[in-house]
PDB file of N, CA and C in Angstrom:
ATOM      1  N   UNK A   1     -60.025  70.297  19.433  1.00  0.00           N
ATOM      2  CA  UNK A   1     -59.530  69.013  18.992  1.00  0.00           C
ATOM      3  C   UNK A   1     -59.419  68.083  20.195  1.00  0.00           C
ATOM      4  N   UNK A   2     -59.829  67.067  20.088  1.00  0.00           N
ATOM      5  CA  UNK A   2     -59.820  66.053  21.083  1.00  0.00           C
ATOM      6  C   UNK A   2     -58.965  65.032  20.688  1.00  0.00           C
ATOM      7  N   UNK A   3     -58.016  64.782  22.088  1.00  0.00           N
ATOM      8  CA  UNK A   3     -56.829  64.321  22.193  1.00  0.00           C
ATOM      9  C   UNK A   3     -56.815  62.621  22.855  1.00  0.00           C
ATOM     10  N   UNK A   4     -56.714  61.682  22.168  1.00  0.00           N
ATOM     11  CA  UNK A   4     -56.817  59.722  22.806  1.00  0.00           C
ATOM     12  C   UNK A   4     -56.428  60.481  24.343  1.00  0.00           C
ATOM     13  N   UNK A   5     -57.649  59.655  25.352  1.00  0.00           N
ATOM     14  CA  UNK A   5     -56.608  59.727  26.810  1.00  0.00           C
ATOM     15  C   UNK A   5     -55.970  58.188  26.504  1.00  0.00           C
ATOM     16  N   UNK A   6     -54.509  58.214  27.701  1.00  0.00           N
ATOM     17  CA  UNK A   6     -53.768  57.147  27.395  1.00  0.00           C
ATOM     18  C   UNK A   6     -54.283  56.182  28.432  1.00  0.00           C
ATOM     19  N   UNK A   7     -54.261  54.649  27.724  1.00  0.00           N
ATOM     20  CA  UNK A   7     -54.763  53.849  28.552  1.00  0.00           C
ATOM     21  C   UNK A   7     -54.159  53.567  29.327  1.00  0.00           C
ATOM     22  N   UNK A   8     -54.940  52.745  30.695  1.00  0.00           N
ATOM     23  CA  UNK A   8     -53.766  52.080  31.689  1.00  0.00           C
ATOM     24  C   UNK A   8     -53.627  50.869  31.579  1.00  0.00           C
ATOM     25  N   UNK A   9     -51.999  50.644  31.836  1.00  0.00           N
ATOM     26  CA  UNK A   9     -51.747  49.145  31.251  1.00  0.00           C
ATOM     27  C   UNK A   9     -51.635  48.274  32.807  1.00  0.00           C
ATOM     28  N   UNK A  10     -52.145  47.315  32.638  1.00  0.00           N
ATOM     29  CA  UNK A  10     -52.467  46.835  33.886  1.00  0.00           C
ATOM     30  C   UNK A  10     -50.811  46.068  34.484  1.00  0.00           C
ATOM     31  N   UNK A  11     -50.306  46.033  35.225  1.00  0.00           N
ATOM     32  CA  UNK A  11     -48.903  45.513  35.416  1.00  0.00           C
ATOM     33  C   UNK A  11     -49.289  43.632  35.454  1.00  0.00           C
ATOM     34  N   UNK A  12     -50.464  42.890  35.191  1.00  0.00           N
ATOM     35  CA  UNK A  12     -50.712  41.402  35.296  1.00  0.00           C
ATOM     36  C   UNK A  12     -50.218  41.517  34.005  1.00  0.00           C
ATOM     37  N   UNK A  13     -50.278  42.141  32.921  1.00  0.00           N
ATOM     38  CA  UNK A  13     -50.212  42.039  31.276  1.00  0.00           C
ATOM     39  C   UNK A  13     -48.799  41.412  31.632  1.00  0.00           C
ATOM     40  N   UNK A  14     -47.532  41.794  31.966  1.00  0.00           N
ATOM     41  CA  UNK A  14     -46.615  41.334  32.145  1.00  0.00           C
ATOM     42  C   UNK A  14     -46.521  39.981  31.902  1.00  0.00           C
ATOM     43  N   UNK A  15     -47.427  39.221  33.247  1.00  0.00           N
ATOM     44  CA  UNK A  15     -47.093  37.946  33.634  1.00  0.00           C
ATOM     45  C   UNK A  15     -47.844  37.129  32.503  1.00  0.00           C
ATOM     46  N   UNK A  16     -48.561  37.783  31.604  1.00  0.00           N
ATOM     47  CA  UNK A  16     -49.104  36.799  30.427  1.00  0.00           C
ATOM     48  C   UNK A  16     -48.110  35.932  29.829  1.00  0.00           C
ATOM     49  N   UNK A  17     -48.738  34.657  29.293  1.00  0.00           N
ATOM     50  CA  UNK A  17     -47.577  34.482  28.044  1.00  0.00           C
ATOM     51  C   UNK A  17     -47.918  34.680  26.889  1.00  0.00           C
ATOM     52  N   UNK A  18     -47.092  35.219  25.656  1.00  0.00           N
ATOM     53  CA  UNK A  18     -47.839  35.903  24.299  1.00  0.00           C
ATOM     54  C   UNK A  18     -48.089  34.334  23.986  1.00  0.00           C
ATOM     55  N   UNK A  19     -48.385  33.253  23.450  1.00  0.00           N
ATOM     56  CA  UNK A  19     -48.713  31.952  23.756  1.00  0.00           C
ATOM     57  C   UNK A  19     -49.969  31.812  22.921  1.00  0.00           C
ATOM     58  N   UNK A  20     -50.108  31.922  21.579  1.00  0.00           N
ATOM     59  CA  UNK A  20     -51.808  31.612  20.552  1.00  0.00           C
ATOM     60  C   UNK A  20     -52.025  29.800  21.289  1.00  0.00           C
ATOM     61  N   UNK A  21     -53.193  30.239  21.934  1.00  0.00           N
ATOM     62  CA  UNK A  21     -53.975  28.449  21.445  1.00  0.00           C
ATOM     63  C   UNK A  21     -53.957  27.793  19.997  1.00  0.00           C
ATOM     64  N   UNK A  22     -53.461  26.653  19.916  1.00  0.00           N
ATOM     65  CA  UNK A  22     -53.978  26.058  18.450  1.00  0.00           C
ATOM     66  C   UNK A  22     -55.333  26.341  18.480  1.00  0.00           C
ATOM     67  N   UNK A  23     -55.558  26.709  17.125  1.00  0.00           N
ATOM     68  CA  UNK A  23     -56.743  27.133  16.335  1.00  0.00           C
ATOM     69  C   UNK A  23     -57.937  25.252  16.533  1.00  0.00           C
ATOM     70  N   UNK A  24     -56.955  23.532  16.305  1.00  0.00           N
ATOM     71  CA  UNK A  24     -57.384  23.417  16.199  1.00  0.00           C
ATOM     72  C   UNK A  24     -58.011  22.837  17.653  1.00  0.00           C
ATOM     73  N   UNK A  25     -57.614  22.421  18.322  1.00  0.00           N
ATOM     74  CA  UNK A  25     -57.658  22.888  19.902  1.00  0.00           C
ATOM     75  C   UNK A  25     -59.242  23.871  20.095  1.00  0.00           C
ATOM     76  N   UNK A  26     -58.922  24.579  19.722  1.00  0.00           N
ATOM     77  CA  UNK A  26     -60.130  25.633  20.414  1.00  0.00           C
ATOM     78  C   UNK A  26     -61.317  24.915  19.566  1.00  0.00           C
ATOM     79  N   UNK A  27     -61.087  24.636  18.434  1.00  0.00           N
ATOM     80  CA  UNK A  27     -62.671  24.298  17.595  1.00  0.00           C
ATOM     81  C   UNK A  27     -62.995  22.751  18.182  1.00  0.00           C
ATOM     82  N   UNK A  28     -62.029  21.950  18.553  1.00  0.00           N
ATOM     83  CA  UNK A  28     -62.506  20.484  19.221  1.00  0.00           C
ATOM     84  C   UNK A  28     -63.261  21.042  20.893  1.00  0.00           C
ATOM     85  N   UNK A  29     -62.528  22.009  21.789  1.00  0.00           N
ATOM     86  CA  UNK A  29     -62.639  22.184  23.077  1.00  0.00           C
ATOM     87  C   UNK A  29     -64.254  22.677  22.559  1.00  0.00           C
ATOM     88  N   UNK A  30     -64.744  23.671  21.594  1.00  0.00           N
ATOM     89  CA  UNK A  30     -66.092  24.433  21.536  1.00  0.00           C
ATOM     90  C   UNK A  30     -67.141  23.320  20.700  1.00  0.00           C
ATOM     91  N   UNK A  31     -66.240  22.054  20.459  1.00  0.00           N
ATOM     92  CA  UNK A  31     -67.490  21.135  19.541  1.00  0.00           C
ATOM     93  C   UNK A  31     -67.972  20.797  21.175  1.00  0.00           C
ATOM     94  N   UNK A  32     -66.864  19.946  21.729  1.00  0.00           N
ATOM     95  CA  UNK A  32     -67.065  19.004  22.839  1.00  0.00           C
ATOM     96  C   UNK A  32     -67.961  19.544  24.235  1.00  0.00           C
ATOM     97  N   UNK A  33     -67.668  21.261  24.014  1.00  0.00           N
ATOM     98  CA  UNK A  33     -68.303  21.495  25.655  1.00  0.00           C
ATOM     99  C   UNK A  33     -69.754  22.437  24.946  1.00  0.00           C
ATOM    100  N   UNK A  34     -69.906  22.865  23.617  1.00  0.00           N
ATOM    101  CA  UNK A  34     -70.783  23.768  22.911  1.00  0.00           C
ATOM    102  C   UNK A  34     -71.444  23.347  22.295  1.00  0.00           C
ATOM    103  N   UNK A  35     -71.429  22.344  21.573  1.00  0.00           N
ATOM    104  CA  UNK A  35     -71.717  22.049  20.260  1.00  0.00           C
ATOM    105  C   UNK A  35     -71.933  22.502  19.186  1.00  0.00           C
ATOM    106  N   UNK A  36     -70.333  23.666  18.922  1.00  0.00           N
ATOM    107  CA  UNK A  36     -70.058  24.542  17.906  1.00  0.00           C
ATOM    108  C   UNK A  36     -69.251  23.954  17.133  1.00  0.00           C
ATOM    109  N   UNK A  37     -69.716  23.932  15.827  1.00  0.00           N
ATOM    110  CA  UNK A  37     -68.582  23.114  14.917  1.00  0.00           C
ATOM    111  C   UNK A  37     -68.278  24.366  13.909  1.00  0.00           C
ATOM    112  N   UNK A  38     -67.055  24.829  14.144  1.00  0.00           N
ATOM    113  CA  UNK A  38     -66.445  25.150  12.998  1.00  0.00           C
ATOM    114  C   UNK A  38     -65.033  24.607  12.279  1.00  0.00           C
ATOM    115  N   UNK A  39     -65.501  24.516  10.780  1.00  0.00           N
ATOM    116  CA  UNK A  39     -65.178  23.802   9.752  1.00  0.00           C
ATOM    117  C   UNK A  39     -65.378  24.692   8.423  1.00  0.00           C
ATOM    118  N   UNK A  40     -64.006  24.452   7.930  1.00  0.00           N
ATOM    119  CA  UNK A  40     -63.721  24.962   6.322  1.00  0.00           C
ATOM    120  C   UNK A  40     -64.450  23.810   5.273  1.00  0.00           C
ATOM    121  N   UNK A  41     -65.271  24.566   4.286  1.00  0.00           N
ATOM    122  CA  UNK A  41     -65.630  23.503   3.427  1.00  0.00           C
ATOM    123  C   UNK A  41     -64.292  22.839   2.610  1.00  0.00           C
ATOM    124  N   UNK A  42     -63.093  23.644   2.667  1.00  0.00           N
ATOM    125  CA  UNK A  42     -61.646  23.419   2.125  1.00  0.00           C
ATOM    126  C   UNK A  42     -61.078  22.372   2.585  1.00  0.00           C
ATOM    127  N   UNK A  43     -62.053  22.134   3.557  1.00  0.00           N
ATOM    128  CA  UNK A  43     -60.834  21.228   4.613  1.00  0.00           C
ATOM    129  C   UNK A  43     -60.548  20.013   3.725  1.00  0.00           C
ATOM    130  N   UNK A  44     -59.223  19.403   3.943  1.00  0.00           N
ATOM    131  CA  UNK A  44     -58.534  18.609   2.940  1.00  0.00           C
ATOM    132  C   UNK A  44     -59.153  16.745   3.530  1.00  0.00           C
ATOM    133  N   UNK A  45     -59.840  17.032   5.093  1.00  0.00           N
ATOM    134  CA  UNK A  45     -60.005  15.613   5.806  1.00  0.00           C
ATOM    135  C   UNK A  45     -61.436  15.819   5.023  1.00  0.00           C
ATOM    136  N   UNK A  46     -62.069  16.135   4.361  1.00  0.00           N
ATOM    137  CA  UNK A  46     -63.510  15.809   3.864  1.00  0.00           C
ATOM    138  C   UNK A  46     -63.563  15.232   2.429  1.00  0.00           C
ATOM    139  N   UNK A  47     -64.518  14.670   2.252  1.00  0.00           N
ATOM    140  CA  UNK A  47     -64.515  14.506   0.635  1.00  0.00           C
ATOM    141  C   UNK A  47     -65.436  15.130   0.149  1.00  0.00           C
ATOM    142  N   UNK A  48     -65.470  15.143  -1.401  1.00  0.00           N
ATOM    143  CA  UNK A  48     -66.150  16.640  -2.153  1.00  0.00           C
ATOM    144  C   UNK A  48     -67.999  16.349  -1.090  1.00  0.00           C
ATOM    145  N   UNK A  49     -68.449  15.436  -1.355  1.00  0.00           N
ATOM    146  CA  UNK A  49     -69.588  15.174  -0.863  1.00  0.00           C
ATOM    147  C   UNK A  49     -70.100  16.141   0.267  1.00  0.00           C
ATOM    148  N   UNK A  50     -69.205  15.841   1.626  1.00  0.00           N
ATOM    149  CA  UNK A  50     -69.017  16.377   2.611  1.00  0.00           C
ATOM    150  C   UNK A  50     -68.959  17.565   2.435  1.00  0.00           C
ATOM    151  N   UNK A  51     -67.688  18.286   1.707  1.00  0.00           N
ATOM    152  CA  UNK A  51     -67.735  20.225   1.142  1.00  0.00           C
ATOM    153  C   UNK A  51     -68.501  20.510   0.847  1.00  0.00           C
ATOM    154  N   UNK A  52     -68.923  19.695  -0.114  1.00  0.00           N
ATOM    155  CA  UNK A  52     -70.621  20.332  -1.062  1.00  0.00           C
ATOM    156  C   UNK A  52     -71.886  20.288   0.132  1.00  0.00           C
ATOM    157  N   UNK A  53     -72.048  19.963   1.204  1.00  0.00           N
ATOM    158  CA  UNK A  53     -73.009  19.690   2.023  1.00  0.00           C
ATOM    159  C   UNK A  53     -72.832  21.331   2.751  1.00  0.00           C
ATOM    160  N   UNK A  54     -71.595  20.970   3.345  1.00  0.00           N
ATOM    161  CA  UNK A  54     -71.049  22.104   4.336  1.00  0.00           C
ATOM    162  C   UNK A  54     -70.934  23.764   3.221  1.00  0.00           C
ATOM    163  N   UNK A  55     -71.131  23.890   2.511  1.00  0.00           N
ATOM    164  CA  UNK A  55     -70.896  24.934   1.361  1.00  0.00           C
ATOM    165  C   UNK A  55     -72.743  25.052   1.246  1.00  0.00           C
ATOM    166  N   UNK A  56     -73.701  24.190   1.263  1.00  0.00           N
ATOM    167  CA  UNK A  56     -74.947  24.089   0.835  1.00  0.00           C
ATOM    168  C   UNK A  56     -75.579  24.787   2.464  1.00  0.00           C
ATOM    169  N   UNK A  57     -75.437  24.454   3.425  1.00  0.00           N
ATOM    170  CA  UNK A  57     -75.551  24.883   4.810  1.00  0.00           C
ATOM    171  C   UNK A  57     -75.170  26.251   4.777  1.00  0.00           C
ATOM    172  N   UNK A  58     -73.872  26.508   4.505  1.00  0.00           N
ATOM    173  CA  UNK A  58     -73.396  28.108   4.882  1.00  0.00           C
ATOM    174  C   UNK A  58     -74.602  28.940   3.922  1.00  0.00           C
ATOM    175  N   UNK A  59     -74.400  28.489   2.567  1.00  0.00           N
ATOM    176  CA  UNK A  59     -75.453  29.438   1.780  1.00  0.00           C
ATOM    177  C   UNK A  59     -76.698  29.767   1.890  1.00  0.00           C
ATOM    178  N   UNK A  60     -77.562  28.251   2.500  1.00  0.00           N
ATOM    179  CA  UNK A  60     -78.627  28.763   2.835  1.00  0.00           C
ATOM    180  C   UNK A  60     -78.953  29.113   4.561  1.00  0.00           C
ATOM    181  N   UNK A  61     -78.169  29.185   5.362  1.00  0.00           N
ATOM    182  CA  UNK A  61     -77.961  30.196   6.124  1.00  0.00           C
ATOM    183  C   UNK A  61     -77.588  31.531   6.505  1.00  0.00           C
ATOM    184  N   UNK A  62     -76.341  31.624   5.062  1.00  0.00           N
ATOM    185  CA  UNK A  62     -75.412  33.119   5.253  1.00  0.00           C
ATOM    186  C   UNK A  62     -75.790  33.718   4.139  1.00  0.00           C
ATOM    187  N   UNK A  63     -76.472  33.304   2.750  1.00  0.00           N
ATOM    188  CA  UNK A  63     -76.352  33.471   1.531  1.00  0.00           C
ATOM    189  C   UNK A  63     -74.976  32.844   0.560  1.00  0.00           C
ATOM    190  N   UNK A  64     -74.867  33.436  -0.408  1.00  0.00           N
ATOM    191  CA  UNK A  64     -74.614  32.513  -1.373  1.00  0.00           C
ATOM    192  C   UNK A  64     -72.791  32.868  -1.061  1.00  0.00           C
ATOM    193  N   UNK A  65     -71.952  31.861  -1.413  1.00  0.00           N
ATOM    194  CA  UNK A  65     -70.426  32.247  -1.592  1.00  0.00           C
ATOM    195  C   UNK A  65     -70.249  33.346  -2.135  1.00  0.00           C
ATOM    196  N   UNK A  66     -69.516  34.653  -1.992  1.00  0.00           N
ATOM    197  CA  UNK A  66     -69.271  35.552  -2.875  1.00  0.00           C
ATOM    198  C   UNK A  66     -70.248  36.729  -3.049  1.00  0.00           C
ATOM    199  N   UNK A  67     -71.548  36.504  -2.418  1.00  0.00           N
ATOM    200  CA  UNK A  67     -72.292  37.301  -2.579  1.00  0.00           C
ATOM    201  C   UNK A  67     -72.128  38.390  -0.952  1.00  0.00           C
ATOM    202  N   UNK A  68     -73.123  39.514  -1.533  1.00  0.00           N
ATOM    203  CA  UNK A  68     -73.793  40.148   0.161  1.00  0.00           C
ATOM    204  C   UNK A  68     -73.744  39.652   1.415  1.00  0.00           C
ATOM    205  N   UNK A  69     -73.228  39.863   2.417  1.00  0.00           N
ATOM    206  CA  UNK A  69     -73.903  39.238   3.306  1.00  0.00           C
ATOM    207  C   UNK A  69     -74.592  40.313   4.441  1.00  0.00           C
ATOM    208  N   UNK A  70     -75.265  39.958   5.134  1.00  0.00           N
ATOM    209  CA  UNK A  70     -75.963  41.025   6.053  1.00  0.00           C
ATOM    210  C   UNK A  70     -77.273  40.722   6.501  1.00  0.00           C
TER     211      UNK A  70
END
């Protein structure tokens, strides 16, 4: 039977702060320096037009809402 070896915890972990970035923070910092946009078709600042576009993109990139993906 093979037994977890225990990890080593580095003593810097300490000086972290437990501290989450805003979520929306990180998606403006990765539009502006990446040009990664992530966006909920939910999002409440869009109008249906806009969802239905962003919902039409995911599907024919990822497949369909609800379905398989892989």
């Amino acid at each position: 039977m093979k037994t977890p070896q225990p990890r080593y915890r580095c003593p810097l972990g300490r000086l972290q702060v437990n501290q989450k970035p805003d979520p929306e923070d990180v998606k403006k910092q990765g539009w502006k320096e990446q040009h990664i946009l992530v966006i909920s078709p939910e999002d409440e600042r869009l109008d249906w037009y806009e969802q239905q576009l962003l919902r039409n993109i995911g599907d024919r990139l990822y497949g369909e809402e609800g379905g398989q993906r892989g």
